[in-house]
Every structure is written in C-alpha cells, then in structure tokens.
Protein backbone atom coordinates (compact mmCIF):
# COMPACT_ATOMS: atom_id res chain seq x y z
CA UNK A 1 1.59 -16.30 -38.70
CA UNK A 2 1.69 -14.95 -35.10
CA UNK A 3 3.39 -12.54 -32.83
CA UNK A 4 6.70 -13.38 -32.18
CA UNK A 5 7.74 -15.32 -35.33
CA UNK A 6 11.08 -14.37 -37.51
CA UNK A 7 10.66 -14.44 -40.84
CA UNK A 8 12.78 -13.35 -44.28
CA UNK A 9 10.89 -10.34 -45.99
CA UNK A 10 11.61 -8.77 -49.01
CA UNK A 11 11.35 -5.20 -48.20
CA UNK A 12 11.65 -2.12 -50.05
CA UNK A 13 15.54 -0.61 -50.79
CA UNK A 14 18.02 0.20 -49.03
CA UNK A 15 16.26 -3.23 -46.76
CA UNK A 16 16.28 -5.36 -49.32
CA UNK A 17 15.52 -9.27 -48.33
CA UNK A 18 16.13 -9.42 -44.57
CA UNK A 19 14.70 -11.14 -40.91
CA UNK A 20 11.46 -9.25 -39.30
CA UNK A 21 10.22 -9.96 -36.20
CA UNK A 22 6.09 -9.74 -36.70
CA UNK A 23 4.53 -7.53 -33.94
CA UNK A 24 1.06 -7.44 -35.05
CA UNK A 25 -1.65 -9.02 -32.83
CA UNK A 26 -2.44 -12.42 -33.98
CA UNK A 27 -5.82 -12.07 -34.85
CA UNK A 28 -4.96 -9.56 -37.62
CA UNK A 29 -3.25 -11.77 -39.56
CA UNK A 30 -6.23 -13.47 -40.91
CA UNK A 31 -8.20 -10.31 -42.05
CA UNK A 32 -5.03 -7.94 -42.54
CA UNK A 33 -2.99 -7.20 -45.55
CA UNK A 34 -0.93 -4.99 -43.91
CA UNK A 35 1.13 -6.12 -40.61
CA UNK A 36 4.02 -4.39 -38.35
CA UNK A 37 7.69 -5.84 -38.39
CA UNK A 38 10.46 -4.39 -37.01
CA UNK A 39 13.59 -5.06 -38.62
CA UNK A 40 16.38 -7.66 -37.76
CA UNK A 41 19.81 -6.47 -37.97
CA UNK A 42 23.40 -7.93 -37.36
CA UNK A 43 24.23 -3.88 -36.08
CA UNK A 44 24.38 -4.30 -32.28
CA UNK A 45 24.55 -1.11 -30.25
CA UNK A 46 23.30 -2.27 -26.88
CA UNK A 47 20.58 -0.09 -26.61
CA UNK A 48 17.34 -0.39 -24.92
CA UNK A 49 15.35 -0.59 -28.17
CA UNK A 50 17.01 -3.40 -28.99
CA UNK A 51 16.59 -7.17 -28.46
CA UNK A 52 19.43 -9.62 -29.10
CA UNK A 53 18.49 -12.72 -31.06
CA UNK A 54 20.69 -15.63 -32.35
CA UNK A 55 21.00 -19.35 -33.19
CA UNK A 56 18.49 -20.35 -30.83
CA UNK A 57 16.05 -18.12 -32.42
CA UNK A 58 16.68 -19.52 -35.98
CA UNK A 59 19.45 -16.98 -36.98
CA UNK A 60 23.22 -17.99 -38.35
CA UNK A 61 24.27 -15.12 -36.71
CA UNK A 62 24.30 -12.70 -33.60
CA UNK A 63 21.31 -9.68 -34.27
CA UNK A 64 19.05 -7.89 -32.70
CA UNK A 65 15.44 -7.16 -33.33
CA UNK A 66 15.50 -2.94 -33.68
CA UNK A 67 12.20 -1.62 -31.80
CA UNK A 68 13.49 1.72 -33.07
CA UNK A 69 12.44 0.31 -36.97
CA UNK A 70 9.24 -0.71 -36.46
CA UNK A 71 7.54 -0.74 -40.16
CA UNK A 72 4.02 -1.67 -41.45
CA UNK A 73 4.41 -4.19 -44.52
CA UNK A 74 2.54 -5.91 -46.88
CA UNK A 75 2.09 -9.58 -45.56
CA UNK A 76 2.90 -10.72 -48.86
CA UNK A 77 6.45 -9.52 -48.49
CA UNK A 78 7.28 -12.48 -45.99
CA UNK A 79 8.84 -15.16 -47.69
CA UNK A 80 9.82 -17.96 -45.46
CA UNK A 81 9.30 -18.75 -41.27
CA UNK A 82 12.85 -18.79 -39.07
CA UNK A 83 11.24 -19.28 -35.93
CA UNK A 84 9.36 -18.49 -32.71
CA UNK A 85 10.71 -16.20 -30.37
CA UNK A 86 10.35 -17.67 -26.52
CA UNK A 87 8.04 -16.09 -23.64
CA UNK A 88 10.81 -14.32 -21.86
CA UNK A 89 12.12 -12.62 -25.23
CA UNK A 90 8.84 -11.52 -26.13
CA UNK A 91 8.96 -9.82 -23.10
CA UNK A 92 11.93 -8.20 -23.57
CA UNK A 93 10.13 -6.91 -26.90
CA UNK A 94 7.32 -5.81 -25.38
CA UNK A 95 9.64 -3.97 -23.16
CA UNK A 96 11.88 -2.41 -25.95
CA UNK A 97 8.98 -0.88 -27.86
CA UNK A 98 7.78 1.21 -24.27
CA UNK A 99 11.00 2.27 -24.32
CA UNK A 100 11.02 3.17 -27.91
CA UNK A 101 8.11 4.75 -28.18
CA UNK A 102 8.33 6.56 -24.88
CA UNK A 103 5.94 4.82 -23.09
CA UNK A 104 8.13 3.49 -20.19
CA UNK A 105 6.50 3.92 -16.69
C-alpha cells in the first residue's frame, strides 16, 4: 500500500463498497490499522476539492477523488488495488486538500 493508490473498500452505509484514494503517508501503512481515504465518486461538480480520475487511473468510468470526504478507515476494509495515481495528479491532490481544508496560501 502507498499514497496515491485506488483501491475498492467496503465502507460503512450509505458508502457501501466503493474506490478510495489512500492519503496516508507510506510509512504508516506498515504499523497502522487505521489509514485516511477520501472517497471516489462518479458525482462531478468541478470544484476545487475535487480531482478527476478515469480509465487511465484504473476506473471504467469518469470520477473524481472528493478531498471534501476525506475519512479514516480500517485498512482491512480495502479489498482489491485499481491503480497508481501519476506525479502530476498527486499534485493536484495535494493541492485539493489545501483547498479543502483551508490551507491555501
């Protein structure tokens, strides 16, 4: 597991099984039980929490990662790897949680 990776979760209702992006540092997923997702959603509102993902990232359809739902989870809710986000969109996540968290400069 590292930062950056899709994965299907099985998350609590209304969620139900659905793509997270993992945000945790990747150190703490050898000695942590509980990591931080934010949710993947097909819901695109062209905000600047979101992200846009899609087939190049492993995903059947157009989505976007939601920095506005970021989430701590048990790591045994992730159920199987989509893929890897690239550089530049990790960027662009790192970018949407300032924004979402007020932290913009």
């Amino acid at each position: 597991m590292r930062r950056g990776e899709l994965w299907w979760a099985n998350l609590a209702p209304p969620s139900g099984r659905r793509p997270v992006l993992l945000l945790s540092r990747d150190d703490a997923y050898a000695v942590r039980s509980l990591i931080m997702v934010t949710q993947v959603t097909t819901r695109i509102r062209d905000i600047p929490a979101e992200v846009r993902l899609g087939r190049e990232d492993g995903l059947s359809r157009p989505s976007v990662a939601n920095l506005d739902t970021i989430i701590t989870i048990n790591k045994n809710r992730l159920d199987t790897r989509i893929g890897m986000l690239d550089p530049k969109k990790l960027e662009a996540v790192d970018a949407a949680i300032h924004y979402a968290l007020g932290m913009e400069e």
